[in-house]
Protein backbone atom coordinates (compact mmCIF):
# COMPACT_ATOMS: atom_id res chain seq x y z
CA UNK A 1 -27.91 20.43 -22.54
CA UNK A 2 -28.46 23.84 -20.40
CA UNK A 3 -31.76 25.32 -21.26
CA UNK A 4 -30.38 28.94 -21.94
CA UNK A 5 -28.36 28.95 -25.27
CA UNK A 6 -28.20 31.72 -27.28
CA UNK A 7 -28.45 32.01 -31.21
CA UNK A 8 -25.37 34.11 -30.81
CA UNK A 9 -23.05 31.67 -30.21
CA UNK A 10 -19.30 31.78 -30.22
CA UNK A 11 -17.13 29.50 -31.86
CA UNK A 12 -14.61 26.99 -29.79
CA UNK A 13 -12.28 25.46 -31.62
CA UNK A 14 -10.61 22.45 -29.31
CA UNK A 15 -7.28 21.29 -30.63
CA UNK A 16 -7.22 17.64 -29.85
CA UNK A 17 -8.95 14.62 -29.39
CA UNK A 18 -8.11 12.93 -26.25
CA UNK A 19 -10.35 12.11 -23.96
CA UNK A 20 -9.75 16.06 -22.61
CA UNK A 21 -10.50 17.63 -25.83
CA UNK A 22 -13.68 15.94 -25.84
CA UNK A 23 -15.21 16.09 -22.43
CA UNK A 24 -13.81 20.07 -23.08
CA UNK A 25 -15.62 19.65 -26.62
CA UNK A 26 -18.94 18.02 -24.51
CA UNK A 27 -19.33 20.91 -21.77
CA UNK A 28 -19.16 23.65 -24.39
CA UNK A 29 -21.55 22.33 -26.64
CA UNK A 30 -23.67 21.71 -23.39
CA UNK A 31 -23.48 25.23 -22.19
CA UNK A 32 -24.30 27.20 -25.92
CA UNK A 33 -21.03 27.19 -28.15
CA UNK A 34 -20.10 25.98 -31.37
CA UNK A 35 -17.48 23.38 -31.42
CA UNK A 36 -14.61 22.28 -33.98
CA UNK A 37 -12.76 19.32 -32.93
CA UNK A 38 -9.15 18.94 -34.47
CA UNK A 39 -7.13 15.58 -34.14
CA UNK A 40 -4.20 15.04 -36.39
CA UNK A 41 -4.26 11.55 -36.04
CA UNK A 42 -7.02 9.00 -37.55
CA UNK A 43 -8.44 8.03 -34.33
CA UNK A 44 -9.66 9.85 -31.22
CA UNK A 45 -8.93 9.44 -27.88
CA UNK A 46 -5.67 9.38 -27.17
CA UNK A 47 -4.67 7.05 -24.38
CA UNK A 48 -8.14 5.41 -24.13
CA UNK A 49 -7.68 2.78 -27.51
CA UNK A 50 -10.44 -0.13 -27.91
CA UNK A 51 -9.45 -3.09 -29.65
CA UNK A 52 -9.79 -7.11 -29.83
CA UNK A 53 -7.48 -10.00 -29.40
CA UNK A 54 -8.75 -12.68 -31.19
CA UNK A 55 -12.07 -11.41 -31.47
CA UNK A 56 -12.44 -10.79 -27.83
CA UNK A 57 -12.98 -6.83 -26.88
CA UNK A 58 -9.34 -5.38 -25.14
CA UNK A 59 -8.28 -2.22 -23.94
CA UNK A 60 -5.28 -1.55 -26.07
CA UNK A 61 -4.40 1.34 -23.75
CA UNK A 62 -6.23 2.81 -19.89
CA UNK A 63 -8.44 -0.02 -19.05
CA UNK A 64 -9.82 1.30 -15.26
CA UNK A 65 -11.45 4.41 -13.89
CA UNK A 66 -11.10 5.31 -10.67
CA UNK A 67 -14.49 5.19 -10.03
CA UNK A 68 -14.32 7.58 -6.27
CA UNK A 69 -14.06 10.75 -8.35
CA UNK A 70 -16.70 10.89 -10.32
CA UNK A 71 -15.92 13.02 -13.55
CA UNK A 72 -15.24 10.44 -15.93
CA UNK A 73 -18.28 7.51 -14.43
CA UNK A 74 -20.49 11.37 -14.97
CA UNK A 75 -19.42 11.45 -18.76
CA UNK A 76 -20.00 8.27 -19.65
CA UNK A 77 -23.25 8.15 -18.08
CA UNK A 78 -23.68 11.48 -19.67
CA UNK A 79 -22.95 9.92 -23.10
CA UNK A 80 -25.32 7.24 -22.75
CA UNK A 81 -22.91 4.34 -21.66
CA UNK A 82 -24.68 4.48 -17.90
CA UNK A 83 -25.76 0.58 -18.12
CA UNK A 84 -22.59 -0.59 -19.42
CA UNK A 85 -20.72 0.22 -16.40
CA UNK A 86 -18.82 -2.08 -14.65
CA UNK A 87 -16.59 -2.81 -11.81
CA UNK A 88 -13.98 -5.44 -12.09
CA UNK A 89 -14.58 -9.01 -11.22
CA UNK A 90 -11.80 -9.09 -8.75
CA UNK A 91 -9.39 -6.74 -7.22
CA UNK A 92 -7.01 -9.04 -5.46
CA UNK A 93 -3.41 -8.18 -6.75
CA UNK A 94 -0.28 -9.53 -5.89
CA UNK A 95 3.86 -8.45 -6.29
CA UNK A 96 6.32 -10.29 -7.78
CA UNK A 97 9.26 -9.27 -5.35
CA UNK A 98 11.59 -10.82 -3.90
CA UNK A 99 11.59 -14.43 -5.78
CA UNK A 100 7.81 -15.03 -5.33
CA UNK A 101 4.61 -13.94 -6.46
CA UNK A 102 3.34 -12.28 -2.62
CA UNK A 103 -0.17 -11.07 -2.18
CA UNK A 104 -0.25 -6.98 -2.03
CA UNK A 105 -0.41 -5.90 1.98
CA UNK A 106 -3.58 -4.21 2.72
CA UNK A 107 -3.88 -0.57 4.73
CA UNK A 108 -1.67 1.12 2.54
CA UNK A 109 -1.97 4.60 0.66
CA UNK A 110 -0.36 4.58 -2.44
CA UNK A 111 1.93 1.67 -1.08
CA UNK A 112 2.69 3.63 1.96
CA UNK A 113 1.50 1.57 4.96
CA UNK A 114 -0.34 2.17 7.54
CA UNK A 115 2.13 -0.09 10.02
CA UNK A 116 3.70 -3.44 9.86
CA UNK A 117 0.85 -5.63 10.68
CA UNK A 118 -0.61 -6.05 7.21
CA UNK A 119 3.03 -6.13 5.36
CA UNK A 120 4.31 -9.12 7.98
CA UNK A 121 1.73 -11.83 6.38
CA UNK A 122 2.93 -10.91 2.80
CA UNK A 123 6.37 -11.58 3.17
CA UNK A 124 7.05 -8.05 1.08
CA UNK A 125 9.49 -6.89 3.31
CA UNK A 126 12.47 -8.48 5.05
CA UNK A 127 12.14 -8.78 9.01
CA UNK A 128 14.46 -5.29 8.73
CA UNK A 129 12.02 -3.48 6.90
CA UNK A 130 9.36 -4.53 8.72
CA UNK A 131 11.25 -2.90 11.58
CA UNK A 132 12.25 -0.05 10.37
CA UNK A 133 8.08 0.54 9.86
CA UNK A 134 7.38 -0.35 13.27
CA UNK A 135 10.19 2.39 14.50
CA UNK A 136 8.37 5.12 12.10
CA UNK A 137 5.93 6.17 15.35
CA UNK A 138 9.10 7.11 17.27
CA UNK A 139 10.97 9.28 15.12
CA UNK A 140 10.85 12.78 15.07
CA UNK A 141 7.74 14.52 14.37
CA UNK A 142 6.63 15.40 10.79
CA UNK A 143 8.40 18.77 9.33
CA UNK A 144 6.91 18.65 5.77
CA UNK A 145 6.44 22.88 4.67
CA UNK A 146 7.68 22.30 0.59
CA UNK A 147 7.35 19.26 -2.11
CA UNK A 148 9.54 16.33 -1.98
CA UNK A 149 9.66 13.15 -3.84
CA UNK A 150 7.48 10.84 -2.32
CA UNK A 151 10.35 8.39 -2.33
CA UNK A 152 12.36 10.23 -0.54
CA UNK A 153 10.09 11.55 2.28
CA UNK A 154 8.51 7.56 2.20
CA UNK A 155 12.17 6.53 2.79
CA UNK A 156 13.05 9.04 4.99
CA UNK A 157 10.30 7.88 7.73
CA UNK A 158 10.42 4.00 6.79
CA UNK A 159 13.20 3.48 5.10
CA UNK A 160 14.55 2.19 0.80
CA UNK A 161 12.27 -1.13 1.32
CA UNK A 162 8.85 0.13 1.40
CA UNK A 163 9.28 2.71 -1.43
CA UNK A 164 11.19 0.22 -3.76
CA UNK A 165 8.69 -3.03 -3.48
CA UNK A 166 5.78 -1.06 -2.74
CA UNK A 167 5.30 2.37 -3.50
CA UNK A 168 7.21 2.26 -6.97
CA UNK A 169 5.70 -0.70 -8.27
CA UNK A 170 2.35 1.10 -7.58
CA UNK A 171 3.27 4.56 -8.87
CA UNK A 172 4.89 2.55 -11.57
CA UNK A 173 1.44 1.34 -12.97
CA UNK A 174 0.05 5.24 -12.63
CA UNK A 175 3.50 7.17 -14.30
CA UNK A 176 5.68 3.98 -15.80
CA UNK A 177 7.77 6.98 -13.25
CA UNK A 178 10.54 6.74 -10.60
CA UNK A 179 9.50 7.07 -7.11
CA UNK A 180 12.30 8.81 -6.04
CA UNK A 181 11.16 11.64 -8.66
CA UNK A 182 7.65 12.01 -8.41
CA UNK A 183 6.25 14.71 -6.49
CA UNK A 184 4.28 13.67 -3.62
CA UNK A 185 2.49 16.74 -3.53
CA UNK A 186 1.56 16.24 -7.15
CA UNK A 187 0.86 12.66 -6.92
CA UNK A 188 -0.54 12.10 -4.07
CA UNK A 189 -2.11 15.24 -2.51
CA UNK A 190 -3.81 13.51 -0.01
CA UNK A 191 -1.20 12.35 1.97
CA UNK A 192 0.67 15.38 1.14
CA UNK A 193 -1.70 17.48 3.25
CA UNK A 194 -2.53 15.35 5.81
CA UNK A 195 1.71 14.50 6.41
CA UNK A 196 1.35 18.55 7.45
CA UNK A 197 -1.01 17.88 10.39
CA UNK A 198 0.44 14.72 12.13
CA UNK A 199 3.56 13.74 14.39
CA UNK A 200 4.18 10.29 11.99
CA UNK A 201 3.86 8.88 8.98
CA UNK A 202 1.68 6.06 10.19
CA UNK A 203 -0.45 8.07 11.90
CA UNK A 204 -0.54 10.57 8.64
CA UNK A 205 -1.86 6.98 6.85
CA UNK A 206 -4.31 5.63 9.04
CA UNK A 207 -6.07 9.17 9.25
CA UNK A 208 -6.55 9.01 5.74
CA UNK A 209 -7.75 5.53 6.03
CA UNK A 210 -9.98 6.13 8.32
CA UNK A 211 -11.44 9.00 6.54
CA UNK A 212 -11.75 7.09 3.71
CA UNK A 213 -13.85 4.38 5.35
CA UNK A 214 -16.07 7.12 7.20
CA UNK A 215 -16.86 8.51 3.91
CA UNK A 216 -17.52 5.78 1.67
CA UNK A 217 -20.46 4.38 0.73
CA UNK A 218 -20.60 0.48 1.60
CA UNK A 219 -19.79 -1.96 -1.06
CA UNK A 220 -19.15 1.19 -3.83
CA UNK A 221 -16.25 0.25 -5.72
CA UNK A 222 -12.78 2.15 -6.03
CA UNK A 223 -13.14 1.16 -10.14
CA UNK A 224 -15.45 1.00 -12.99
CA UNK A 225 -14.44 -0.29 -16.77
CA UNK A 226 -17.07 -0.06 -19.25
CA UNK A 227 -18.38 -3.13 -21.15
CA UNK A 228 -16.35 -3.32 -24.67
CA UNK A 229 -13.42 -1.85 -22.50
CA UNK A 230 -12.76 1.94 -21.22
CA UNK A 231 -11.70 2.86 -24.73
CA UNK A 232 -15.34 3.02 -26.00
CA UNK A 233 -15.51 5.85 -24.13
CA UNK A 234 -14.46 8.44 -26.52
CA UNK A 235 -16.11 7.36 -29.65
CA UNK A 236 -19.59 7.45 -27.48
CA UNK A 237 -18.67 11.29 -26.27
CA UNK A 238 -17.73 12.15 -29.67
CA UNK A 239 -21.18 10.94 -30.59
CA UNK A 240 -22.60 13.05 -28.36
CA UNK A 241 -20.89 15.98 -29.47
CA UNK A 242 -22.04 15.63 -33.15
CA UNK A 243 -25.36 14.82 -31.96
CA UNK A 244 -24.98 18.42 -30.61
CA UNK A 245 -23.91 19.88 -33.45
CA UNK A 246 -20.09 19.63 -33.15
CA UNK A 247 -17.87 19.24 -35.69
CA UNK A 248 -14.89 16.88 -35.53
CA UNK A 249 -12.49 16.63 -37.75
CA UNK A 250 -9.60 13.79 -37.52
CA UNK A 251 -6.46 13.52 -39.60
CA UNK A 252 -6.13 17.35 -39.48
CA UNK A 253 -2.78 18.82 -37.80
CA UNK A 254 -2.91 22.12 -36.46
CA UNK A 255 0.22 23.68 -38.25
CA UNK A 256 -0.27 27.25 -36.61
CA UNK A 257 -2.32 29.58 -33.88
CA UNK A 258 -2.56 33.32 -33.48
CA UNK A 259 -4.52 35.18 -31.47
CA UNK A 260 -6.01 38.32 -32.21
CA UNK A 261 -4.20 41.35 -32.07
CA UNK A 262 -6.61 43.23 -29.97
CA UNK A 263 -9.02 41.64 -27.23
CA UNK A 264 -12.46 40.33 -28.92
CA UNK A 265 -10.43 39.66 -32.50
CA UNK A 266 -11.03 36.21 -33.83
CA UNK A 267 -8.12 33.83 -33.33
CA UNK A 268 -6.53 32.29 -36.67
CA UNK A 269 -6.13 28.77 -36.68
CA UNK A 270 -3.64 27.37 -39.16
CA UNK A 271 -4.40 24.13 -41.10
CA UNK A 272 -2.44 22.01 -44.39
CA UNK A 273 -4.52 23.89 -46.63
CA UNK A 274 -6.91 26.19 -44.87
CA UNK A 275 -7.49 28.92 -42.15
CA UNK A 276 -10.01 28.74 -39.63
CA UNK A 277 -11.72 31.13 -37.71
CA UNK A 278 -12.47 30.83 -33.56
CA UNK A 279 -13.03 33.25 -30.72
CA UNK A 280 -11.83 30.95 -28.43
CA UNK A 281 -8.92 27.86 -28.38
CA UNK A 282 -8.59 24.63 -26.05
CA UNK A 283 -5.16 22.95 -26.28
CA UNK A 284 -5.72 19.11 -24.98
CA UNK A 285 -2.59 18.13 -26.88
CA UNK A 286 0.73 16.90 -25.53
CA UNK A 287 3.31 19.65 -23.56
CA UNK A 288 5.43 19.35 -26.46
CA UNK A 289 2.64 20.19 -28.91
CA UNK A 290 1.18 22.81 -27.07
CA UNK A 291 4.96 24.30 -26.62
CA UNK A 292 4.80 24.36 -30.86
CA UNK A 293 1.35 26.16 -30.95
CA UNK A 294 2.46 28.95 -28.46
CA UNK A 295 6.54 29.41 -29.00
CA UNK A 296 6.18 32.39 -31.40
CA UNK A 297 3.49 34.47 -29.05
CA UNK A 298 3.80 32.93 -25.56
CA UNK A 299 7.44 31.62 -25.27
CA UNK A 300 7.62 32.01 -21.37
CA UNK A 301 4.74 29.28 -21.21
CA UNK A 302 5.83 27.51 -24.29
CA UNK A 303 9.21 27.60 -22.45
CA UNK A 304 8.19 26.03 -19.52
CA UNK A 305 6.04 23.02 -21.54
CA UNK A 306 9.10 22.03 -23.07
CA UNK A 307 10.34 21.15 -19.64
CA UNK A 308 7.65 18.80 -19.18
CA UNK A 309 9.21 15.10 -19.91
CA UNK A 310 7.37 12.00 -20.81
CA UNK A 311 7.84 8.02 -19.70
CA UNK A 312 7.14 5.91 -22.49
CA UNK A 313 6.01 1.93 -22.67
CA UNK A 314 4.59 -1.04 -24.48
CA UNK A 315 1.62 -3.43 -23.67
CA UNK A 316 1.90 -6.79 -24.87
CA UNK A 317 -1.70 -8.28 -25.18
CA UNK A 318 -1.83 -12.38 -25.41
CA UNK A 319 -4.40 -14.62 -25.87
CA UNK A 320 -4.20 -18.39 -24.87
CA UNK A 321 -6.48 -21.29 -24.87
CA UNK A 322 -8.10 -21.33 -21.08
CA UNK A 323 -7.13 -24.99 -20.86
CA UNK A 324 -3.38 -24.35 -21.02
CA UNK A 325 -3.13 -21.62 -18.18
CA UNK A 326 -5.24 -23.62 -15.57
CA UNK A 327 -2.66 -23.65 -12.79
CA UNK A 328 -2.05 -19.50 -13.17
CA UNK A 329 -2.43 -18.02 -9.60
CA UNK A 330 -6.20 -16.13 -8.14
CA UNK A 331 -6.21 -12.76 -8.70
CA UNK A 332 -6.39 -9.83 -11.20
CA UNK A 333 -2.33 -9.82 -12.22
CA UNK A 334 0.94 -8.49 -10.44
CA UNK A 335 3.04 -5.87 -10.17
CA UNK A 336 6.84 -6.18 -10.33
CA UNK A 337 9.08 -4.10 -8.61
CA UNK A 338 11.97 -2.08 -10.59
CA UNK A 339 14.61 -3.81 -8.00
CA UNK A 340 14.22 -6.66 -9.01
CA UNK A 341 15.42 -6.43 -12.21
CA UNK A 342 12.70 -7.82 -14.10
CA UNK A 343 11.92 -6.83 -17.85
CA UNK A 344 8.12 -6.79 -17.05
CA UNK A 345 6.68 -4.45 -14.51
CA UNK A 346 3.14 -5.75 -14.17
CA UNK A 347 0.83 -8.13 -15.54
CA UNK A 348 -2.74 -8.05 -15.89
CA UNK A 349 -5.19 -11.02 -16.07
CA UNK A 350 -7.81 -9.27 -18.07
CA UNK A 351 -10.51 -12.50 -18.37
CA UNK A 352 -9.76 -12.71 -14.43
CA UNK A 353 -10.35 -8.52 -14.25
CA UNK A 354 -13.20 -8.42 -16.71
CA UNK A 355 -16.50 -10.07 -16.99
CA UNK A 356 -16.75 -9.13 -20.55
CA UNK A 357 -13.33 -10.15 -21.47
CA UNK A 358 -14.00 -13.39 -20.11
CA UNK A 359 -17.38 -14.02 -21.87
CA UNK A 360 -16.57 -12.97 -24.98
CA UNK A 361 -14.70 -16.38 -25.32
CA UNK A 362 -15.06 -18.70 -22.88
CA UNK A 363 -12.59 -20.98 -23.90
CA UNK A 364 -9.75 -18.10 -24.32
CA UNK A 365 -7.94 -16.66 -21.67
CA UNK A 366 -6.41 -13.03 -22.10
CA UNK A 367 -4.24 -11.26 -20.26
CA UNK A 368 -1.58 -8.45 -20.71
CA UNK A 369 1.86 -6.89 -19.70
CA UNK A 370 3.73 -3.87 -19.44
CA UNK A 371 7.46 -2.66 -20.40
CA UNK A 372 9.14 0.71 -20.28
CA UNK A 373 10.03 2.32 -17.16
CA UNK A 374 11.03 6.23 -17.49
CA UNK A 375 14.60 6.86 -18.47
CA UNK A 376 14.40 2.80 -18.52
CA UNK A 377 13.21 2.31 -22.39
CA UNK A 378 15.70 0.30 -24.19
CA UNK A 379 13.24 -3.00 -24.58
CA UNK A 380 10.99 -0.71 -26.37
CA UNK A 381 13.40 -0.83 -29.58
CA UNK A 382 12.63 -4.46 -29.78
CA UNK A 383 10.71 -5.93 -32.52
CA UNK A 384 7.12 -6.93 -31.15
CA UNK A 385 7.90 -10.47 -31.65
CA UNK A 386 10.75 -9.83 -28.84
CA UNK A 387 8.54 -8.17 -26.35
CA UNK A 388 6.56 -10.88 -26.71
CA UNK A 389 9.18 -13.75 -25.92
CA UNK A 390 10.57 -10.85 -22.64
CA UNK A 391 6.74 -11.22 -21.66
CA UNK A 392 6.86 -14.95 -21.93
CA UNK A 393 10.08 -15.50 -19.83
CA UNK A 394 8.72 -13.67 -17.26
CA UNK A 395 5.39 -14.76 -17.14
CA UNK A 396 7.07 -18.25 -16.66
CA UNK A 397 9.21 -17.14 -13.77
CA UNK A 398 6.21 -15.60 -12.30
CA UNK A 399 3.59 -18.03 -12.60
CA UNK A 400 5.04 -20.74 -14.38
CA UNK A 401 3.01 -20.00 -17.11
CA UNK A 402 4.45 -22.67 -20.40
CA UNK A 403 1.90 -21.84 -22.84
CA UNK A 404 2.24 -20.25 -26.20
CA UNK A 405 -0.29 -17.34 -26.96
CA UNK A 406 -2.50 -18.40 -29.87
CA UNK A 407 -2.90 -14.25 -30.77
CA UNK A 408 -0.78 -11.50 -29.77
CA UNK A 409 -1.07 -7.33 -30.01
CA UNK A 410 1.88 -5.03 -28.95
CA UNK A 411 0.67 -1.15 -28.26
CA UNK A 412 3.56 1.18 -28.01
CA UNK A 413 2.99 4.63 -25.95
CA UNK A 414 5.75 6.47 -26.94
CA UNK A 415 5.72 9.32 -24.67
CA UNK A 416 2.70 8.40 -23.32
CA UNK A 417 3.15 9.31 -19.71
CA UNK A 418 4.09 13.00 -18.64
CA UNK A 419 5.92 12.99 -15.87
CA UNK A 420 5.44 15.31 -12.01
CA UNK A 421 8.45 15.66 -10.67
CA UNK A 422 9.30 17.73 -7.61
CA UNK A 423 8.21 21.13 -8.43
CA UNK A 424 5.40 19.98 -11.16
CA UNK A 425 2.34 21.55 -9.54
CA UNK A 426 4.06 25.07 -9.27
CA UNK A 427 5.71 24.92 -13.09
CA UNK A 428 2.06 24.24 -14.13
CA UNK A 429 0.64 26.98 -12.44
CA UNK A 430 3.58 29.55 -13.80
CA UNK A 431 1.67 28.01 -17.36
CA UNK A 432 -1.64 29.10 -16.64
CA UNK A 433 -0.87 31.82 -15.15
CA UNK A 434 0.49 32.82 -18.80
CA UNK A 435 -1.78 31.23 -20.28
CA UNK A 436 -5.00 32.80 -18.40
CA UNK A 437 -3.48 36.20 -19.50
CA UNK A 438 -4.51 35.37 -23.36
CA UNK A 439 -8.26 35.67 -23.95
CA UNK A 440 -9.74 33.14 -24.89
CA UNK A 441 -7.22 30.06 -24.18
CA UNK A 442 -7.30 27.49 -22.50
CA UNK A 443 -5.20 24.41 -21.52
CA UNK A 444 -5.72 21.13 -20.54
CA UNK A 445 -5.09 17.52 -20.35
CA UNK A 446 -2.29 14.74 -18.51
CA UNK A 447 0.45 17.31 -18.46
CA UNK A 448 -1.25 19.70 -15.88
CA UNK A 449 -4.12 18.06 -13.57
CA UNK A 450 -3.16 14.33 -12.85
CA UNK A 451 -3.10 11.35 -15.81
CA UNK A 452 -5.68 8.93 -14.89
CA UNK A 453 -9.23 9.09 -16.52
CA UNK A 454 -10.90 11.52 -14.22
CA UNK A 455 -8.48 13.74 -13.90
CA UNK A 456 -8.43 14.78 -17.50
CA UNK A 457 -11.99 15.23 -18.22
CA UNK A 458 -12.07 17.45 -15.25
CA UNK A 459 -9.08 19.35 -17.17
CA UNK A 460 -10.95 18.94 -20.10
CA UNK A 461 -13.99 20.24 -18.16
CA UNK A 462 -12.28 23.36 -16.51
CA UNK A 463 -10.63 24.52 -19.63
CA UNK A 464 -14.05 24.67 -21.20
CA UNK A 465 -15.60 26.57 -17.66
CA UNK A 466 -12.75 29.47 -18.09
CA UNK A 467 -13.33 29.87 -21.89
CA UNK A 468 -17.40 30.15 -21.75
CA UNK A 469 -17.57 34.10 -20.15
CA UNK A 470 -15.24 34.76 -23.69
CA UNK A 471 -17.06 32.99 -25.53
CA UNK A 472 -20.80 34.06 -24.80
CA UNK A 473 -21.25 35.99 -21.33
CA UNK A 474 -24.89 34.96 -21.55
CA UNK A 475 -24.30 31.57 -21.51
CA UNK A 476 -22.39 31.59 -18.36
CA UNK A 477 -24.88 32.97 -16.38
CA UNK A 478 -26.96 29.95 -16.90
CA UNK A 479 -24.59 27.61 -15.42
């Protein structure tokens, strides 16, 4: 906790409790505030669930980190979870494309290759594709001033192949999104900026590559789960915030919020059956939600959330006696391509992926897919007893897996997954923008700063940073 609090302290009140509510809940408490916490559901943390199959510790939801930005590996160590951090047992992947389960080419950013040396062993791309990479060098040079979808720009330099059996199926596990949507500038920022300084493509990826390996530290890994699964994350930061002194305060919709009427006035914060009282506001709830909160006082911004559209998808967690899946393939799962027309896009071995997993019952093996695709959703109306048997089939095409599970657990996301098309980054700047106007609000969460783990404690994070000068101008000039 910072050293210089002050017994005046204002009084946050953070509407949600995702993961970016309470890293935003953690950082003002840290830096001098009172804290209310308000989740209208029964359990915190949003997109991070913990459960068990079987009696064997799952992530029901996000199971990985990415463990090369460090926000979210910095909270948990924060919250006390430092020694049960852990990388996965293996990272080897492979794609189910084109009628065989293919190891997944190295040298690749985000799917996009580096050249056609690593993708000609796989067998991922026909002898044509593999061509049109190796022409990539000699087109015309790089002209990229604005966004575009990075399927389109992948396409454009190395033609449909690469971007439908290897960049979707990867951007597939990160949105459940289509490629040929998703900003590129949004997405994948990286490559963005560095396609502005290079002649090709493959030059733009083996910069980054090489930059990459320059910069990392020598057997660090790219992820980190947590022992128990990345879902015990929240409960241990919402520890830490009542340790501090913060209140949180589940099953409790927020029906209504008003700010003041003049700068300094207390906002009004509108419950089933009471008012509260705040001089400042996070929202770390869904676009949608947010949109609610601000329509009567902020439409413009409230306007512009409503645009913001959502992928959602199942996970269908099985459990199987070890002996019965001996002949399933090395590896931590696959990913499966949207062209091929499978109901499944990806697969997860979680007792291959996780030490824990695997030694919380030795003689069960666990393991996990996915369904939904955005504006692809119809399997999701299915009973959980059909996803199941989809998962089955599939998993026997795959791997030729025959067993029957022994326990099963179907998670639905339903509009789990905002989605950044072309044009995303500058929509949510138009919303802070508004937003920033209002003293004392802030936003955050997976609409606005990128959906994996890290990303939205850093929202989570920032939001708190703008809203501390409101809240207590002392306090900020400890940080």
């Amino acid at each position: 906790m910072n050293a210089q609090r002050t017994p005046d302290r204002g009084h946050a009140v953070v509407i949600g409790g995702g993961i970016s509510g309470l890293a935003a809940a953690h950082r003002l408490l840290a830096d001098g505030a009172r804290v209310t916490v308000l989740e209208a559901s029964q359990r915190l943390g949003g997109k991070l669930h913990a459960g068990e199959i079987a009696g064997v510790p799952v992530d029901l939801g996000a199971e990985s980190m990415l463990a090369r930005r460090p926000e979210a590996v910095e909270l948990a160590r924060a919250v006390g979870l430092a020694d049960r951090l852990r990388p996965p047992a293996t990272t080897s992947a492979n794609l189910w494309t084109r009628g065989g389960l293919r190891p997944m080419p190295k040298g690749h950013v985000m799917g996009v290759p580096g050249g056609p040396e690593p993708l000609a062993a796989s067998g991922v791309l026909s002898e044509e594709g593999l061509a049109g990479v190796a022409r990539e060098p000699q087109l015309p040079p790089l002209e990229l001033s604005e966004d575009v979808s990075i399927g389109d720009f992948v396409a454009s330099r190395f033609g449909r192949e690469v971007v439908d059996r290897l960049v979707e199926p990867l951007l597939g596990g990160v949105y459940a999104g289509d490629a040929y949507q998703i900003s590129l500038r949004a997405a994948v920022p990286q490559l963005f900026e560095e396609a502005r300084t290079h002649a090709s493509l493959t030059e733009t990826v083996r910069a980054i590559q090489q930059r990459g390996t320059s910069a990392q530290q020598p057997g660090g890994p790219v992820f980190m789960g947590i022992d128990g699964g990345v879902g015990q994350l929240p409960p241990a930061v919402a520890e830490a915030v009542r340790a501090a002194g913060g209140l949180i305060r589940t099953g409790t919709p927020v029906r209504g919020l008003r700010p003041g009427t003049r700068p300094g006035d207390a906002w009004t914060v509108v419950l089933d059956d009471e008012v509260l009282t705040a001089d400042a506001v996070v929202l770390a709830v869904p676009a949608p939600a947010a949109a609610r909160l601000l329509a009567d006082w902020l439409p413009a911004a409230a306007a512009e959330l409503n645009t913001v559209d959502y992928a959602s998808m199942a996970l269908v967690t099985m459990a199987f006696r070890r002996a019965e899946v001996a002949g399933l393939p090395d590896g931590s799962g696959f990913l499966v391509p949207s062209v091929d027309g499978r109901r499944i896009k990806a697969s997860t071995f979680c007792s291959r992926k996780w030490g824990w997993v695997r030694d919380a019952d030795p003689e069960l093996f666990v393991l996990r897919t996915s369904i939904g695709r955005y504006q692809d959703e119809a399997d999701l109306k299915r009973e959980d007893a059909e996803l199941v048997e989809i998962s089955l089939a599939d998993l026997q095409a795959a791997v030729g897996l025959a067993a029957r599970p022994v326990a099963t657990e179907v998670t639905r996301w339903i509009d789990g997954l905002p989605q950044y098309p072309v044009g995303h980054l500058d929509r949510i700047a138009r919303i802070r923008t508004q937003v920033d106007a209002v003293p004392g609000l802030a936003v955050c969460g997976a609409a606005y700063d990128g959906v994996g783990i890290p990303a939205c404690v850093a929202s989570g994070r920032n939001a708190a940073g703008r809203l501390l000068p409101t809240l207590a101008p002392a306090v900020a000039q400890g940080e």
